[in-house]
Protein backbone atom coordinates (compact mmCIF):
# COMPACT_ATOMS: atom_id res chain seq x y z
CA UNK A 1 12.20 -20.59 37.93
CA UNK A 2 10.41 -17.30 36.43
CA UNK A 3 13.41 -16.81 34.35
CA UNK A 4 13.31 -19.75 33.02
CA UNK A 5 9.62 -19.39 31.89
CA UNK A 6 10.45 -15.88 30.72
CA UNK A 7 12.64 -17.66 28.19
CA UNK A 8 10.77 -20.51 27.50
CA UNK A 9 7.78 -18.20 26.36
CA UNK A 10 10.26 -15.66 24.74
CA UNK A 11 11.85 -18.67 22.52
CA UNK A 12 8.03 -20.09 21.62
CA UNK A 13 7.11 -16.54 20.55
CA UNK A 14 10.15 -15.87 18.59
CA UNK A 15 9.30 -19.44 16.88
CA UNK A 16 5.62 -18.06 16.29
CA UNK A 17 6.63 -14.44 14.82
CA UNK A 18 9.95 -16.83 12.69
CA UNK A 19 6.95 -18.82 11.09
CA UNK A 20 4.80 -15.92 9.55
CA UNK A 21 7.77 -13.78 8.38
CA UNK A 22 8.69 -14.17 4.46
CA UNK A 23 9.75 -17.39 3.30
CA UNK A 24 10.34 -16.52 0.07
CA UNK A 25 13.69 -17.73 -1.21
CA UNK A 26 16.93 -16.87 -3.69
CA UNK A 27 16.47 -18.45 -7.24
CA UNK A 28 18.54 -21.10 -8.21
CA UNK A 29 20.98 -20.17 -11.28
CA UNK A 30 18.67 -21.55 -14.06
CA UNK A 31 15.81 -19.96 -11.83
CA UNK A 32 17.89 -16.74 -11.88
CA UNK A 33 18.49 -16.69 -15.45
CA UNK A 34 14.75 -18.14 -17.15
CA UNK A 35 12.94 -15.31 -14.88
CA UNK A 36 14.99 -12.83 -15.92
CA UNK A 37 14.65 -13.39 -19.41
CA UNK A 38 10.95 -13.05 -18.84
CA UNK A 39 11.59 -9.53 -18.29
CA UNK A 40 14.21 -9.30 -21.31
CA UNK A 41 16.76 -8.15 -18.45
CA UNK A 42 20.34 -9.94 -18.34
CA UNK A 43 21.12 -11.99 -15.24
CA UNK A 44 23.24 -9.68 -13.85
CA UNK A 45 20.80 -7.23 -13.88
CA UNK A 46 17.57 -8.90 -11.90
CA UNK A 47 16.60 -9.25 -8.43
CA UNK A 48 14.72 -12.54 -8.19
CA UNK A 49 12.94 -13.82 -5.64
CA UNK A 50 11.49 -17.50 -5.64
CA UNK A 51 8.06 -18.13 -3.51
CA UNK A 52 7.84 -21.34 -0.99
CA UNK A 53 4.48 -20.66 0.09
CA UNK A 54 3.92 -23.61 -3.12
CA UNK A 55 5.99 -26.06 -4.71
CA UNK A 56 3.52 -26.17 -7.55
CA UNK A 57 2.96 -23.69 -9.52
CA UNK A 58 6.07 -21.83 -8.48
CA UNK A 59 5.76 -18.27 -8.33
CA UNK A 60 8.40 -15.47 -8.52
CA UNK A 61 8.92 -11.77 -8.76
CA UNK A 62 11.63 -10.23 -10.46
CA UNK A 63 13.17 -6.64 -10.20
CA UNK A 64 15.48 -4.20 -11.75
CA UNK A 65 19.20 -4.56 -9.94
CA UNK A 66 22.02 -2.22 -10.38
CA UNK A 67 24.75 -3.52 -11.77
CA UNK A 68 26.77 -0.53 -13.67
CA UNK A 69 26.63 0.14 -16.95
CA UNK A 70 25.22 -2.32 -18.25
CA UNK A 71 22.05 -2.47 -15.91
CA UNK A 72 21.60 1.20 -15.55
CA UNK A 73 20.43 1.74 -19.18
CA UNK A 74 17.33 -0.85 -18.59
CA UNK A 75 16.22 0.75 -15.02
CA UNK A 76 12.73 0.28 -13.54
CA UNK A 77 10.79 0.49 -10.57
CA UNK A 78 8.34 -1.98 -10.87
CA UNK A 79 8.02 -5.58 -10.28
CA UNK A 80 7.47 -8.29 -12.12
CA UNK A 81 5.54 -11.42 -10.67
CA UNK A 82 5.90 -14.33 -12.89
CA UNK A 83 4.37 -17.87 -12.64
CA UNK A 84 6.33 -21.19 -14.03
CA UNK A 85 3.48 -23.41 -15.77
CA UNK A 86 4.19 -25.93 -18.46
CA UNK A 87 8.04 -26.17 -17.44
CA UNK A 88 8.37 -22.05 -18.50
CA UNK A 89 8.43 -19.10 -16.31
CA UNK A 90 5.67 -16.98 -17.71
CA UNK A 91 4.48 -13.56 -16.79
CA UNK A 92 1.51 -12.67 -14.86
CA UNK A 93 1.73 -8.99 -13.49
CA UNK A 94 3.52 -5.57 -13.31
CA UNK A 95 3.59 -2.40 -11.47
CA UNK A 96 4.85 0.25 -8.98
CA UNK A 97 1.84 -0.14 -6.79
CA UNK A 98 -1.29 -2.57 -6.97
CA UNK A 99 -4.63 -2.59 -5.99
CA UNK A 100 -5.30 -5.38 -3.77
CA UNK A 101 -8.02 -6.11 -6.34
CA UNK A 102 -6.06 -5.92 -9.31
CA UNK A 103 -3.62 -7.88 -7.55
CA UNK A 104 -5.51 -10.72 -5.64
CA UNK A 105 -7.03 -11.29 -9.16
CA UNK A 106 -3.89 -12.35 -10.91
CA UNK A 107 -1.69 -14.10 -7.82
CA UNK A 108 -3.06 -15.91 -4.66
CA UNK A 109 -3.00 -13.24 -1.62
CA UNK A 110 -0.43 -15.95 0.41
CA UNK A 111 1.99 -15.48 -2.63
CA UNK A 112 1.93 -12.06 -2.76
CA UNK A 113 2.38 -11.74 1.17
CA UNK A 114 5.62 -14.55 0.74
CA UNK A 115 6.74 -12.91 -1.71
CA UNK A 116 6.81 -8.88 -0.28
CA UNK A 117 4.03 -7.52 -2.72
CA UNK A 118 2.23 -5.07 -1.06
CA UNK A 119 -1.02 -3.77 -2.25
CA UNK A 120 -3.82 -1.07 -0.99
């Protein structure tokens, strides 16, 4: 019977940590290729991420991705966060490392936790 409690609470708790983690989500095709172009980057060459914390405005970062020689020529560090408003993805921020100020200023704190952005 205690074992069975042990795992009840053990599944409940794994459901509890499951739901804060990172939703955020791989971008559709279009998503993939209308972000990127935000950032002038091919395809190919950008690691997008899609937020679900909303449905609308969607939010999004966007990253430099190797992807031999034609990616390697256009690396970066930074990220990219990028809103879509009036059906276009449009660019909000950039940087290697935010404020939470700066950052909180531009894109809603829940976005910025769904979507990995960390700040100090």
């Amino acid at each position: 019977m205690r074992v069975l409690r042990l795992l009840a609470v053990a599944f409940i708790a794994g459901i509890l940590v499951a739901g804060v983690a990172s939703a955020d989500r791989k971008p559709t095709a279009k998503e993939q290729a209308q972000i990127a172009s935000v950032v002038r980057l091919p395809a190919v060459c950008a690691k997008v991420r899609v937020s679900t914390e909303t449905k609308k405005p969607k939010w999004g970062k966007v990253s430099w991705r190797r992807g031999g020689s034609q990616c390697d020529p256009l690396a970066s560090n930074g990220v990219t966060i990028v809103k879509k408003s009036s059906g276009r993805w449009r660019f909000i921020t950039a940087g290697s490392s935010f404020t939470c100020g700066e950052l909180y200023a531009k894109v809603p704190k829940a976005i910025a936790r769904d979507l990995g952005i960390k700040c100090t």
